[in-house]
Protein backbone atom coordinates (compact mmCIF):
# COMPACT_ATOMS: atom_id res chain seq x y z
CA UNK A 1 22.45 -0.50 -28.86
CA UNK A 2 19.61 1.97 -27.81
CA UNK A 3 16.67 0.55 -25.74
CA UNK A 4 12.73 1.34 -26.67
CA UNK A 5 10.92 2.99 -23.42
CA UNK A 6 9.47 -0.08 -23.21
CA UNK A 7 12.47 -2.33 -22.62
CA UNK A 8 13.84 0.42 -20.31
CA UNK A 9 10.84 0.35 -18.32
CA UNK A 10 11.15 -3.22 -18.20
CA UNK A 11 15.14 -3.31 -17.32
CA UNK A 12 14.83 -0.91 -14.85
CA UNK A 13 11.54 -2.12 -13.13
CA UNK A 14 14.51 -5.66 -12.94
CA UNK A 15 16.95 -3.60 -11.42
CA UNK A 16 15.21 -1.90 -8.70
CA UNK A 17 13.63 -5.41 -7.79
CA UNK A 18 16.87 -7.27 -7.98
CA UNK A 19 17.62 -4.51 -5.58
CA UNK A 20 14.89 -4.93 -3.27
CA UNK A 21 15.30 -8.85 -2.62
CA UNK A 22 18.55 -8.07 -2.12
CA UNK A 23 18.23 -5.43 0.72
CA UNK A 24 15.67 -7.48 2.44
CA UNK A 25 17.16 -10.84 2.49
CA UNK A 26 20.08 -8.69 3.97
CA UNK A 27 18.36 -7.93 6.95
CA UNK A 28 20.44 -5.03 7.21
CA UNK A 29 18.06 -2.62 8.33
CA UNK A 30 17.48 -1.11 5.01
CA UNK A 31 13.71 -2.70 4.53
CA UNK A 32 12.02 0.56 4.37
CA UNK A 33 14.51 1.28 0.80
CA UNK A 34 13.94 -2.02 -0.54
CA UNK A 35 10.07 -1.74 0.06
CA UNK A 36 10.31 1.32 -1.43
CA UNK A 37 12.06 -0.12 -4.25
CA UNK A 38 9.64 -2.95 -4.79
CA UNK A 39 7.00 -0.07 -5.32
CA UNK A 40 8.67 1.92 -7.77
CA UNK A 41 9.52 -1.59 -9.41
CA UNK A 42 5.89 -2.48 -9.71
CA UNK A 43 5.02 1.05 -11.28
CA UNK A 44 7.92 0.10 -13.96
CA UNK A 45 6.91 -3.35 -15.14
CA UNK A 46 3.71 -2.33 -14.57
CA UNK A 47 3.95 -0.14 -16.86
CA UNK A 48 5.96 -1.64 -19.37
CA UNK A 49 3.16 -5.01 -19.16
CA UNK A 50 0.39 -2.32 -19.96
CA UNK A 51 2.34 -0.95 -23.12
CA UNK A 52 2.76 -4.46 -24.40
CA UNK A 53 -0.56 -5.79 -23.19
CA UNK A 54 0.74 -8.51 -20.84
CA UNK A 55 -2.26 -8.45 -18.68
CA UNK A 56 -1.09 -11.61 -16.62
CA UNK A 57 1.97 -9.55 -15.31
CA UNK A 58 -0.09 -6.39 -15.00
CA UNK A 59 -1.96 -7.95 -12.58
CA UNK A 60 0.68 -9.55 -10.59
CA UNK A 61 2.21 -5.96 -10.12
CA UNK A 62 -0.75 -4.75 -8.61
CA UNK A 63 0.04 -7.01 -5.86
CA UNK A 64 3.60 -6.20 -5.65
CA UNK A 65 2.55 -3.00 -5.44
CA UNK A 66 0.26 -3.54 -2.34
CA UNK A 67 3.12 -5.64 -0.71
CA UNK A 68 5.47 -3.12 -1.04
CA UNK A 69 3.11 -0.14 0.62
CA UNK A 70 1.94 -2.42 3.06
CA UNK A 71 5.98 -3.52 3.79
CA UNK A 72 6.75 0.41 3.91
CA UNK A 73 3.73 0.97 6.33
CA UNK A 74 4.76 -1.88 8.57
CA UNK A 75 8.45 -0.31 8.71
CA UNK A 76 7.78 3.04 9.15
């Protein structure tokens, strides 16, 4: 089974943010990577809404987006 760029950008945008809740409900000290994984999440399903015109979730990555600089500038 080969996967479009689109449904990789989707799977992996999933993974990292599987990832991310994962790291921070750990409370393990490893915030900083999981904010940083939230970001590069966003950018993925972002970018993978945009392709397929799913402005509703575009938009709600913008804000994961700003939640995960703003949780990597808080942890810095």
């Amino acid at each position: 089974m080969k996967l479009s760029v689109a449904q990789s950008l989707e799977w992996f945008g999933v993974v990292t943010a599987i990832v991310y809740s994962l790291l921070v409900a750990s409370n393990t000290g490893l915030e900083f990577v999981g904010f940083t994984l939230l970001l590069v999440s966003s950018f993925s399903i972002g970018l993978w809404a945009y392709l397929g015109q799913h402005r509703g979730i575009l938009l709600l990555q913008f804000f994961y987006a700003t939640a995960g600089i703003i949780g990597m500038l808080r942890w810095f």
